[in-house]
Protein backbone atom coordinates (compact mmCIF):
# COMPACT_ATOMS: atom_id res chain seq x y z
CA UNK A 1 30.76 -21.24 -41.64
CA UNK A 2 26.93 -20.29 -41.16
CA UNK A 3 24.84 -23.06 -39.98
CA UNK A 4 21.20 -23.66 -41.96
CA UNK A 5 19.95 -22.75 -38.48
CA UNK A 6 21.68 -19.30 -38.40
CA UNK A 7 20.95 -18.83 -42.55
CA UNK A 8 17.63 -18.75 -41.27
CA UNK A 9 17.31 -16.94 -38.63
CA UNK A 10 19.47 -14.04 -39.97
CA UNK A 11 17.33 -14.27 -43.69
CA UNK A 12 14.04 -13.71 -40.58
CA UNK A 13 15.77 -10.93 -38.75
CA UNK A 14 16.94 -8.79 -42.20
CA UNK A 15 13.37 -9.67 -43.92
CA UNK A 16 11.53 -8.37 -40.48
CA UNK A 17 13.97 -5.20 -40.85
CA UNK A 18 13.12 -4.34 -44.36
CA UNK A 19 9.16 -4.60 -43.88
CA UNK A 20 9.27 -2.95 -40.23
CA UNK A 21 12.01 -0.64 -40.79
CA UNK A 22 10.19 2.64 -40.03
CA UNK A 23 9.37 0.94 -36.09
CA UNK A 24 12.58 -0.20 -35.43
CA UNK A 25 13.27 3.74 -36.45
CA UNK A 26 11.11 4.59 -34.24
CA UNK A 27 12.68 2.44 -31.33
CA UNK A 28 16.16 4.11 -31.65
CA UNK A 29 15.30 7.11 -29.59
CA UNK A 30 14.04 4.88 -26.60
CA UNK A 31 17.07 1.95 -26.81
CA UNK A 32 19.23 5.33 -26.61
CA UNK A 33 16.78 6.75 -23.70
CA UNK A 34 17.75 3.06 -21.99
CA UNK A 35 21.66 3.25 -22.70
CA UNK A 36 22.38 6.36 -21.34
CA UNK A 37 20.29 6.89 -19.02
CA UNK A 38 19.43 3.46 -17.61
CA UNK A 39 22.43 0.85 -18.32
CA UNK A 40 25.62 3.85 -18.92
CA UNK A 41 25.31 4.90 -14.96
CA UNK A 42 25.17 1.42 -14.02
CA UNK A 43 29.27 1.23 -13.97
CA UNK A 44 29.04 3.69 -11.45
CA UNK A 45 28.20 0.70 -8.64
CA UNK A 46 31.64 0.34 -9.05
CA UNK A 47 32.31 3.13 -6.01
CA UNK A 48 30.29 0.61 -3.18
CA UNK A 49 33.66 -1.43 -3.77
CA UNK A 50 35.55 2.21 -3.32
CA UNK A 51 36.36 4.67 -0.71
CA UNK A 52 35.11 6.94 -2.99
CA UNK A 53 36.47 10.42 -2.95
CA UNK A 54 34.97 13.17 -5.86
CA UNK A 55 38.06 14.88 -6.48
CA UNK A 56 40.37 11.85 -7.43
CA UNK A 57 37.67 10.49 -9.11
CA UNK A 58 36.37 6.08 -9.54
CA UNK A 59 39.66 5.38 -11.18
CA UNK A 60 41.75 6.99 -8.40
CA UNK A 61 39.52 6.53 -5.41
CA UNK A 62 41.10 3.32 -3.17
CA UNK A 63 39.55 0.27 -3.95
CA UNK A 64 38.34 -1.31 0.13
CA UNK A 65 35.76 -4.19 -1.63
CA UNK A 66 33.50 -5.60 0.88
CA UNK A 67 34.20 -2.70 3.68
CA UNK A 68 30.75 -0.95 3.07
CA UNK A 69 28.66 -4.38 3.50
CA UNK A 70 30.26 -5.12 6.50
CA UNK A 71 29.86 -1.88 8.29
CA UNK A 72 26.21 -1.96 6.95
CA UNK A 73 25.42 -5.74 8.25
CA UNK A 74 27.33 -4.66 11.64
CA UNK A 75 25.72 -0.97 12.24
CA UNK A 76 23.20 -0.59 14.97
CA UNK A 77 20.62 0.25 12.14
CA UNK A 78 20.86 -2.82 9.95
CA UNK A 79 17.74 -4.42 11.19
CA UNK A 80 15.68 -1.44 11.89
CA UNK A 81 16.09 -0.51 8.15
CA UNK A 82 15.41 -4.15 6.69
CA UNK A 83 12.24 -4.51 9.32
CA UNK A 84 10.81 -1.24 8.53
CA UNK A 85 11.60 -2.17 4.90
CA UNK A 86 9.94 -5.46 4.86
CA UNK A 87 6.81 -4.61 7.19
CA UNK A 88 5.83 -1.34 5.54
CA UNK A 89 5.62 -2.98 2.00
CA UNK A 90 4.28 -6.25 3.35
CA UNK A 91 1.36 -3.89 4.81
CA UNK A 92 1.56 -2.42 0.93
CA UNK A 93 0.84 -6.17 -0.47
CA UNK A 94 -1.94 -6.91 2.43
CA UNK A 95 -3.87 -4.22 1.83
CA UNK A 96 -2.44 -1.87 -0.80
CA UNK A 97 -1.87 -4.99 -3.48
CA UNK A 98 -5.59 -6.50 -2.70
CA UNK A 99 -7.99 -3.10 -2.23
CA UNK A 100 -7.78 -2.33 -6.55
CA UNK A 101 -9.14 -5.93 -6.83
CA UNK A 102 -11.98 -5.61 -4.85
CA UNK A 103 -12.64 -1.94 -6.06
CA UNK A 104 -12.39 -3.85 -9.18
CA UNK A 105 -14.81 -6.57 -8.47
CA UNK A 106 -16.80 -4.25 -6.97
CA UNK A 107 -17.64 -1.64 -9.79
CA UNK A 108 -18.07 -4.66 -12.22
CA UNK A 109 -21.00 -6.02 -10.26
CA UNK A 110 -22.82 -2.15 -10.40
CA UNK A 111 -25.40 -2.19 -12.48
CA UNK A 112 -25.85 2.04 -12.15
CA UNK A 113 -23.80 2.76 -14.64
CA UNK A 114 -23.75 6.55 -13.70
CA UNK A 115 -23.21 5.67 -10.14
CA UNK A 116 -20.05 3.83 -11.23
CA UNK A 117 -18.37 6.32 -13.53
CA UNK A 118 -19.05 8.87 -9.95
CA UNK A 119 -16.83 6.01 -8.16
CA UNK A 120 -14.13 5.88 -10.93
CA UNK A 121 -13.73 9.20 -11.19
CA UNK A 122 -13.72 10.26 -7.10
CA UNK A 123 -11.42 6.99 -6.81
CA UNK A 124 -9.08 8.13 -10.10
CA UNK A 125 -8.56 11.61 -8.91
CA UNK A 126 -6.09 11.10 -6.30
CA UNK A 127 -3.82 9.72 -8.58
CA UNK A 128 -3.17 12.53 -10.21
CA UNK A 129 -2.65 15.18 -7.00
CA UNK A 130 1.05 16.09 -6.46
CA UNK A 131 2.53 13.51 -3.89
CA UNK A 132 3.87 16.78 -2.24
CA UNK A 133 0.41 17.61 -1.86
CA UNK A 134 -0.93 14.65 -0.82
CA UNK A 135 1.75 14.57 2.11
CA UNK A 136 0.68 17.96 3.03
CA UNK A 137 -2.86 17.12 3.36
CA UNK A 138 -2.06 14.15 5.29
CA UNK A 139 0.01 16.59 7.77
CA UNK A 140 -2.95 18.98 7.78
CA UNK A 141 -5.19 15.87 8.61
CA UNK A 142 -3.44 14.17 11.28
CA UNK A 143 -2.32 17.69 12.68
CA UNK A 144 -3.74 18.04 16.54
CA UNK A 145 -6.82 19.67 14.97
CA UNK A 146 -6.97 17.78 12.34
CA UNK A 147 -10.56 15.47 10.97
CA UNK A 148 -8.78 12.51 11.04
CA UNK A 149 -6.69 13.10 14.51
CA UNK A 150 -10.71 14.30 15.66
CA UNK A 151 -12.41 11.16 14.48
CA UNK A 152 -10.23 8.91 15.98
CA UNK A 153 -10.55 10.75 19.42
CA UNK A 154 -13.81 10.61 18.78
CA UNK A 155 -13.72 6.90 18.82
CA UNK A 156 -11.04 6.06 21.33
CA UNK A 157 -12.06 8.48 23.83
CA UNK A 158 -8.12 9.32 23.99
CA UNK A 159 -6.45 12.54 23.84
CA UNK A 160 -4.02 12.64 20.35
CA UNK A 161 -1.66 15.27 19.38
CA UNK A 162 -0.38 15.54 15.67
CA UNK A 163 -1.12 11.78 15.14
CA UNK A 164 2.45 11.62 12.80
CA UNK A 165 4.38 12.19 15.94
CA UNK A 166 3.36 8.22 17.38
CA UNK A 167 5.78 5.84 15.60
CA UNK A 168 2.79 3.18 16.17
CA UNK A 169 0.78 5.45 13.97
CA UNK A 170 2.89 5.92 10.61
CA UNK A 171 2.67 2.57 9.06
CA UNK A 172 -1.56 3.20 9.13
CA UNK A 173 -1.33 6.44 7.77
CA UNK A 174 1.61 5.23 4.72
CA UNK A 175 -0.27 2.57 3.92
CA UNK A 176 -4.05 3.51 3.72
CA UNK A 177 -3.14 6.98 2.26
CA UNK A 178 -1.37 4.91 -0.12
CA UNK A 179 -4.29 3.01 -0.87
CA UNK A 180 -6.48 6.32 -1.40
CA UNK A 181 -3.83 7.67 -3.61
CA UNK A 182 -3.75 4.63 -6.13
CA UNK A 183 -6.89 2.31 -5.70
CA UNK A 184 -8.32 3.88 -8.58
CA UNK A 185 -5.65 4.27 -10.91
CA UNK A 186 -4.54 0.43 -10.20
CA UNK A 187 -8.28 -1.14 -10.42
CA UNK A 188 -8.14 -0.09 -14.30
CA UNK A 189 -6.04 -3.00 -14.85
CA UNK A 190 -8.37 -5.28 -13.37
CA UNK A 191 -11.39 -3.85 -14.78
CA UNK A 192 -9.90 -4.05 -18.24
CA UNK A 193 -9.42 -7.44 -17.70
CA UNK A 194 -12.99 -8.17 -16.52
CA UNK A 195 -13.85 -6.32 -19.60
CA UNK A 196 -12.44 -8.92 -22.19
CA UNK A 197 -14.50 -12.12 -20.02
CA UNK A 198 -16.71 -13.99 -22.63
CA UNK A 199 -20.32 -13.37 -21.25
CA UNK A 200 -21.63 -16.34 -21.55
CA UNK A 201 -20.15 -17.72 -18.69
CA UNK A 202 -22.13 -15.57 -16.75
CA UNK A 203 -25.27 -16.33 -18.92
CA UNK A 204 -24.44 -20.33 -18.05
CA UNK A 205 -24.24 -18.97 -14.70
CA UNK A 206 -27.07 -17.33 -14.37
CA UNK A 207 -29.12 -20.19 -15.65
CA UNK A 208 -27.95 -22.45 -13.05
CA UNK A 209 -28.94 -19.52 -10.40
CA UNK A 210 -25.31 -18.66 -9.57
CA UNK A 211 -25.32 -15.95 -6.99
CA UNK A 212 -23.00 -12.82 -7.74
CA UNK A 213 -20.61 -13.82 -5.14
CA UNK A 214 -20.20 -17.30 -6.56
CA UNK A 215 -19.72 -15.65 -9.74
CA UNK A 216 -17.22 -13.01 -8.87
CA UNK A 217 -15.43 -16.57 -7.21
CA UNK A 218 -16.06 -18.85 -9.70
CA UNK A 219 -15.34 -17.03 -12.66
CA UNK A 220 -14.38 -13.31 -12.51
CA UNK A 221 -11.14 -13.53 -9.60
CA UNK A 222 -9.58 -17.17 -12.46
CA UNK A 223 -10.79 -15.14 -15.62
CA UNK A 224 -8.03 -12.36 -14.07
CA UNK A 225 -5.72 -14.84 -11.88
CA UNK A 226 -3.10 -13.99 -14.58
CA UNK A 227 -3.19 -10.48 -14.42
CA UNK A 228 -2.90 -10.86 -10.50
CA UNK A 229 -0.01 -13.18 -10.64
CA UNK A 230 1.81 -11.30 -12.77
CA UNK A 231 0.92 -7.64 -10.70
CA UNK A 232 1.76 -10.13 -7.54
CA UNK A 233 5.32 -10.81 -9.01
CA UNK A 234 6.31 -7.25 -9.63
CA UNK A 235 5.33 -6.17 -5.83
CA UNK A 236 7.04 -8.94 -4.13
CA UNK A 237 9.97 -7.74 -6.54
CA UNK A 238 9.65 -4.70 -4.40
CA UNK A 239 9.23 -6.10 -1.29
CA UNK A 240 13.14 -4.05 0.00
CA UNK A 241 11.95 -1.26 -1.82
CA UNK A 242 9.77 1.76 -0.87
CA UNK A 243 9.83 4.87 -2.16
CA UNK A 244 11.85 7.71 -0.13
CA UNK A 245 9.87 10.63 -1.49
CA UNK A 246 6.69 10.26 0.28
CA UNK A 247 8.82 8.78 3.57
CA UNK A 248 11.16 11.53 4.23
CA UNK A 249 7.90 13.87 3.66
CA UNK A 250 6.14 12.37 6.37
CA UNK A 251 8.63 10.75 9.06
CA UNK A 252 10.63 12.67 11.75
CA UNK A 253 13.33 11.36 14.09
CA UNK A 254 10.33 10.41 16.85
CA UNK A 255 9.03 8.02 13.86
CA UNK A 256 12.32 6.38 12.96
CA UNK A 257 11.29 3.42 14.94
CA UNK A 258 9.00 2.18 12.33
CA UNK A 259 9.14 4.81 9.35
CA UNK A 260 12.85 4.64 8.47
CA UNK A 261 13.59 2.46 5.70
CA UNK A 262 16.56 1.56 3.39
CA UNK A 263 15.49 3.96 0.63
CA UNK A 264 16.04 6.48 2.87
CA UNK A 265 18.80 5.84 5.54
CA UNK A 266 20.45 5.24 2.02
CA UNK A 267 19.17 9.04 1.32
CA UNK A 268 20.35 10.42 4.69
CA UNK A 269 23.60 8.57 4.68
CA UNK A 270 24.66 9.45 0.95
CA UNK A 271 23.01 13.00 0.31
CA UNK A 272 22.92 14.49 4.06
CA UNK A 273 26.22 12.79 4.71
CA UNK A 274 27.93 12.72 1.85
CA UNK A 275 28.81 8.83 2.34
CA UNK A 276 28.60 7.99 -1.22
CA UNK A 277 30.38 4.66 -1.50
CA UNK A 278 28.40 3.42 1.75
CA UNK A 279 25.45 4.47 0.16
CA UNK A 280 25.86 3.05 -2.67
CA UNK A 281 26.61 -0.65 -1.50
CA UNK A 282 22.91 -0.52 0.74
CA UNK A 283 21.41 0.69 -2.34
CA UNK A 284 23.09 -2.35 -4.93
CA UNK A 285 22.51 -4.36 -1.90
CA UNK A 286 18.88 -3.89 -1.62
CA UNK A 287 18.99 -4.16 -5.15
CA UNK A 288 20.45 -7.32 -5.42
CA UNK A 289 17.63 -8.80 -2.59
CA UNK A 290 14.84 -7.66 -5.03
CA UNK A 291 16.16 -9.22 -8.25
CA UNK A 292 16.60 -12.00 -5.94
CA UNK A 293 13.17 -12.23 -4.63
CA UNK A 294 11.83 -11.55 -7.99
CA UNK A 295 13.35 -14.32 -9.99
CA UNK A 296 12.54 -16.66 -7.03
CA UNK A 297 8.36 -15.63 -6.91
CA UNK A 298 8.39 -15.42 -10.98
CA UNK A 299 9.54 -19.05 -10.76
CA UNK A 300 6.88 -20.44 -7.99
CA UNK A 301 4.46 -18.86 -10.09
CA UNK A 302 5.22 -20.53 -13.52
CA UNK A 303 5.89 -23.66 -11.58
CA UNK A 304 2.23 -23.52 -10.20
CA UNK A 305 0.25 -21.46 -12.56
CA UNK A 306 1.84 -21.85 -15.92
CA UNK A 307 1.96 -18.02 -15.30
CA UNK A 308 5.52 -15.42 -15.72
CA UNK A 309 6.98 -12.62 -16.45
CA UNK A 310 9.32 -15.29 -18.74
C-alpha cells in the first residue's frame, strides 16, 4: 500500500511528464547515448579480475582476482607512473588551474574594449588548433633550431639540442603549452561570471576610493569563489589523470623519467603489449583514486564554503 508521501510524489512525477513530455522526448536519445556507450562497457572491468584471453572470451577467461594489482604495486614502475602522474597535473593545478583566472581578472579590468576582444580572440584561438598540431609545433619549436630552444640559449648562455630530449625539460613544455592551448577557452567561465556581478559594488567601491586591486580582492575573486571551487573540485578529481594523447606525442624513452604517466604505461602495456587484463586493473585503479579524491575535496569544500558539486 502507497504511502501519502509516495501518492504525492508519483501524482508530481506523472503531472511533470504530461506538461514536459516533448523534453523528456528529447532526453531519450542522450540517456541511450549514456547506456550504451558510457555505463554498457562498464561490465567489461570485469577482465582486471581475469587473465583475460580474446578467443575464450570474459566468461571463459580464468578468473586470478587481485593478481594484476599486485604485480602493478610490486613492478619497478609503480612509483615512477604515480609521481609523474601526480607532479605533472599538480604543475596543471599551479599554474594551468590559476592562469584563466588571472587572464580573467585581467581583461575585466581593460577599459579598451577593442584591445580586449584582440586578447580574447589571440588567447581563444589555440583552443581550437588540432592537438596533433599543436604537438607538432611544439616539436618544431623546441627542435635544435628551434625559437624557443634559441631564446633560451640566448638566456642561459648554454648549448641545447632538441630541448624534448632533457627529461628536466618536459614537464615546462606540457604544462605551459598547456596553458597557451586553453587559457582562453577556460577564462570564459570566469569572465561570464564577472559578467553577472551587481555594479554597484564597484560604484560603493569607488566612492570609498577602492583601488582596482582591492577591488579585484575584495569583490571580483568572492563574487566568483563558487565558480572556482567548483572548477577546483573537478581538477583535483583529476589529479591521477592526464591525458595520453598529447603525452605519447611528445615523450620518448630518454623522457620516461618524468613524462611517463599512468594514462599511458596503461596505453603501452594494453595496446603495444596486448596486456589487457593488466591494463585494465591500472586503469579502474587510477580510476578508483580519482573518485576517491573527488568525493573527499567535494566534501572539504561544502564543509568550508557551503559550496559542491552535491
Amino acid at each position: 500500500m502507497m504511502t501519502p508521501k509516495r501518492k504525492n510524489t508519483s501524482h508530481v512525477i506523472k503531472k511533470d511528464f504530461k506538461k514536459n513530455w516533448f523534453a523528456y522526448l528529447l532526453a531519450i536519445p542522450v540517456i541511450a547515448w549514456f547506456l550504451v556507450f558510457c555505463y554498457g562497457p562498464m561490465w567489461g572491468v570485469l577482465i582486471a579480475f581475469k587473465d583475460f584471453k580474446p578467443l575464450l572470451g570474459f566468461a571463459d577467461s580464468e578468473w586470478v582476482g587481485l593478481k594484476h594489482f599486485i604485480e602493478f604495486f610490486q613492478g619497478p614502475y609503480f612509483w615512477r607512473v604515480v609521481k609523474n602522474t601526480l607532479l605533472l597535473n599538480l604543475w596543471g593545478i599551479v599554474f594551468g588551474f590559476t592562469a584563466p583566472i588571472i587572464l580573467a581578472l585581467m581583461l575585466n579590468e581593460a577599459r579598451n574594449s577593442r584591445f580586449k576582444k584582440v586578447v580574447q580572440t589571440v588567447t581563444y584561438m589555440p583552443h581550437f588548433i588540432s592537438l596533433v598540431v599543436v604537438c607538432g609545433m611544439i616539436h618544431i619549436f623546441t627542435a635544435d633550431e628551434g625559437i624557443i630552444t634559441q631564446i633560451l640559449q640566448f638566456i642561459t648562455g648554454k648549448e641545447y639540442s632538441s630541448l624534448l630530449g632533457y627529461s628536466s625539460m618536459f614537464r615546462p613544455i606540457y604544462t605551459f603549452s598547456g596553458i597557451w592551448q586553453s587559457i582562453g577557452w577556460e577564462s570564459i567561465i570566469y569572465l561570464a561570471a564577472m559578467s553577472s556581478i551587481d555594479p554597484a559594488l564597484y560604484e560603493a567601491a569607488d566612492i570609498d576610493g577602492v583601488g582596482r586591486i582591492k577591488k579585484m580582492w575584495h569583490i571580483t575573486l568572492p563574487q566568483i569563489s563558487p565558480v572556482i571551487v567548483i572548477l577546483f573540485i573537478f581538477a583535483i578529481g583529476g589529479l591521477m589523470a592526464s591525458g595520453y594523447e598529447k603525452i605519447i606525442l611528445l615523450y620518448n624513452p630518454l623522457t620516461y623519467d618524468t613524462a611517463d604517466v599512468i594514462a599511458s604505461y596503461v596505453y603501452r602495456r594494453g595496446l603495444r603489449e596486448a596486456s589487457l587484463s593488466y591494463s585494465t586493473a591500472v586503469g579502474l585503479l587510477s580510476a578508483i583514486i580519482n573518485f576517491a579524491l573527488l568525493w573527499a575535496t567535494n566534501r572539504i569544500a561544502k564543509r568550508n564554503s557551503d559550496v559542491s558539486l552535491w
